[in-house]
N, C-alpha and C. Protein backbone atom coordinates (compact mmCIF):
# COMPACT_ATOMS: atom_id res chain seq x y z
N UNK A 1 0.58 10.45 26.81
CA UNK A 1 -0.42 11.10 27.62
C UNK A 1 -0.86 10.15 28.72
N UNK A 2 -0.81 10.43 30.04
CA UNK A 2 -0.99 9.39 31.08
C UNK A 2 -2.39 9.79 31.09
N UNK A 3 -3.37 8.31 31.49
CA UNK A 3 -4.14 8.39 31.79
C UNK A 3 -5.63 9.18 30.71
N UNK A 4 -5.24 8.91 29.68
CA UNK A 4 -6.08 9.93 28.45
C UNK A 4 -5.69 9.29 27.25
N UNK A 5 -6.56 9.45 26.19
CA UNK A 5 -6.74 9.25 24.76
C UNK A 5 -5.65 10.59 24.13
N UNK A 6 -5.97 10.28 22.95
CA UNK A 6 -5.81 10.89 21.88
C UNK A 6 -6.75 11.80 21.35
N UNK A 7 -6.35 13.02 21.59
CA UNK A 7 -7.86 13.77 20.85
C UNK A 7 -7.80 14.27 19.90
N UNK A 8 -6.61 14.51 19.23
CA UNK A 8 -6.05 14.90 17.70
C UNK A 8 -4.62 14.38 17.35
N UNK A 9 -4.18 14.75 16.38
CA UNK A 9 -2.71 13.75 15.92
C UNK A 9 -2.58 15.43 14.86
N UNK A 10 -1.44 16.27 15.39
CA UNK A 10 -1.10 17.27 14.48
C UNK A 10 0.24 16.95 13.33
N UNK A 11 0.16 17.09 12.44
CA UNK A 11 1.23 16.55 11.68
C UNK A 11 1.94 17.94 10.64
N UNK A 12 3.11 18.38 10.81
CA UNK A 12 3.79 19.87 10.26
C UNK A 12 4.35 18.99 9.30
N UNK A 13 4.67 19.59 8.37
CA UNK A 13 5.64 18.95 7.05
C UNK A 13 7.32 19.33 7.20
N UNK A 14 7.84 18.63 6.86
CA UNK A 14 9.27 19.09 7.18
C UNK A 14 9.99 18.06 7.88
N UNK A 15 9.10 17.17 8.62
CA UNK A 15 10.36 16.58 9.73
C UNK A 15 9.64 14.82 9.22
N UNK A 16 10.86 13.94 9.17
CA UNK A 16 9.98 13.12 9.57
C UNK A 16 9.55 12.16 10.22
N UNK A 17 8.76 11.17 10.31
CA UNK A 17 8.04 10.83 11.41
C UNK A 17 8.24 9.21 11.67
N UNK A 18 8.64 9.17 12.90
CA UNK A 18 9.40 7.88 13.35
C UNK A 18 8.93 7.68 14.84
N UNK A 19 8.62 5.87 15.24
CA UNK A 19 7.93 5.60 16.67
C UNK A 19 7.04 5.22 16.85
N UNK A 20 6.50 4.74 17.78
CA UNK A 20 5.23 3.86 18.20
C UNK A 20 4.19 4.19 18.83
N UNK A 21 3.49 4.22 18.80
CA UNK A 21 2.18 4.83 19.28
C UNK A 21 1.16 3.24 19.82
N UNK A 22 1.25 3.10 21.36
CA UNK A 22 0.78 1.80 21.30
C UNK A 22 -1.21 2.40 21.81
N UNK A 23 -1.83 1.31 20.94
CA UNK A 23 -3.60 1.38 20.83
C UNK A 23 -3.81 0.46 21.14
N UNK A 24 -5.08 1.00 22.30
CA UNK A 24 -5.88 0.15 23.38
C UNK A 24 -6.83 -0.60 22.27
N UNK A 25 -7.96 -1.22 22.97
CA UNK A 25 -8.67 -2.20 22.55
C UNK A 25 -9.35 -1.73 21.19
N UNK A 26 -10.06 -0.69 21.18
CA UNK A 26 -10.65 0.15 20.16
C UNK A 26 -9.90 0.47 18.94
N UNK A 27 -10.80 -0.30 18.11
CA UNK A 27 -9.94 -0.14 16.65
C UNK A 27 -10.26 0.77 16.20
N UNK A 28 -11.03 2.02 16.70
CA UNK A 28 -11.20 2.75 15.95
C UNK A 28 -10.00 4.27 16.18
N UNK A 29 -9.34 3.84 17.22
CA UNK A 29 -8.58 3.99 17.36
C UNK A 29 -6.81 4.20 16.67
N UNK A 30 -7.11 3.41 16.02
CA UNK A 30 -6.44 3.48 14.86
C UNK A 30 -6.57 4.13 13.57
N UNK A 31 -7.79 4.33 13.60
CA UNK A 31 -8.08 5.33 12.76
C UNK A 31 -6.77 6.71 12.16
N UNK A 32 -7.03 7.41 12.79
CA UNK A 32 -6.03 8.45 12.84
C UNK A 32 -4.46 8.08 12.99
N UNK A 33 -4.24 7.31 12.66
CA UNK A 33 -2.47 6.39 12.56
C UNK A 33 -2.89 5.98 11.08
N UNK A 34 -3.38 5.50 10.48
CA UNK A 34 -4.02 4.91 9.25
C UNK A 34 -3.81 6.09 8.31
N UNK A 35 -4.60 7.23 8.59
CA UNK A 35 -5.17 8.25 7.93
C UNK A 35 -3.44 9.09 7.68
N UNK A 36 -2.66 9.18 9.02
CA UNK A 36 -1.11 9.26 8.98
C UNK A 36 -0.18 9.17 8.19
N UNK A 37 -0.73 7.77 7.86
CA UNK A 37 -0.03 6.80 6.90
C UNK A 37 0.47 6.88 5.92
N UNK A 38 -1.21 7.62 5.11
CA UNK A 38 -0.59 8.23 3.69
C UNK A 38 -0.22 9.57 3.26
N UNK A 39 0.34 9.91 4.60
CA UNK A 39 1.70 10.82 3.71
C UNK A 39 2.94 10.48 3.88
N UNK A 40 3.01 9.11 3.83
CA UNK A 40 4.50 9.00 3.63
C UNK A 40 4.60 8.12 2.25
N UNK A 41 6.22 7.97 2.21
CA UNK A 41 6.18 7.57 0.83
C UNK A 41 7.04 6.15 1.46
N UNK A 42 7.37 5.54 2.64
CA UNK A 42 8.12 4.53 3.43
C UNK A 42 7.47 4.07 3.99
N UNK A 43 7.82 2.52 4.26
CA UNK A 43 7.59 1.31 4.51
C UNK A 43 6.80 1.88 5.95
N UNK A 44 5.22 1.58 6.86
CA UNK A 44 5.01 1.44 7.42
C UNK A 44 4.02 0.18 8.06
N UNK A 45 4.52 -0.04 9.19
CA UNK A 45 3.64 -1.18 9.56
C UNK A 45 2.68 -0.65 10.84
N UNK A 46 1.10 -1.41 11.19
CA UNK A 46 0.69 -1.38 11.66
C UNK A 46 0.35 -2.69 12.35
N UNK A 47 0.66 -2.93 13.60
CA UNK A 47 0.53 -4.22 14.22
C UNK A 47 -0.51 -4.59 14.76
């Protein structure tokens, strides 16, 4: 999204989910990548 946040994160079941999502200064920001997280059952990292 140029120039804009994130204002929701929709997630469908079925496919799955691979890639980077790079977060500005605000950790809260991360939030919703976190919350992501646990539906998977594979190795994820958050940097």
């Amino acid at each position: 999204m140029a120039g804009g946040g994130m204002d929701r994160i929709r997630i469908v079941g079925g496919n799955k989910l691979n890639g980077t999502i790079p977060i500005s200064g605000a950790k809260n920001a991360a939030l919703p990548l976190m919350t992501a997280a646990l539906l998977t059952d594979e190795t994820l990292i958050l940097d």
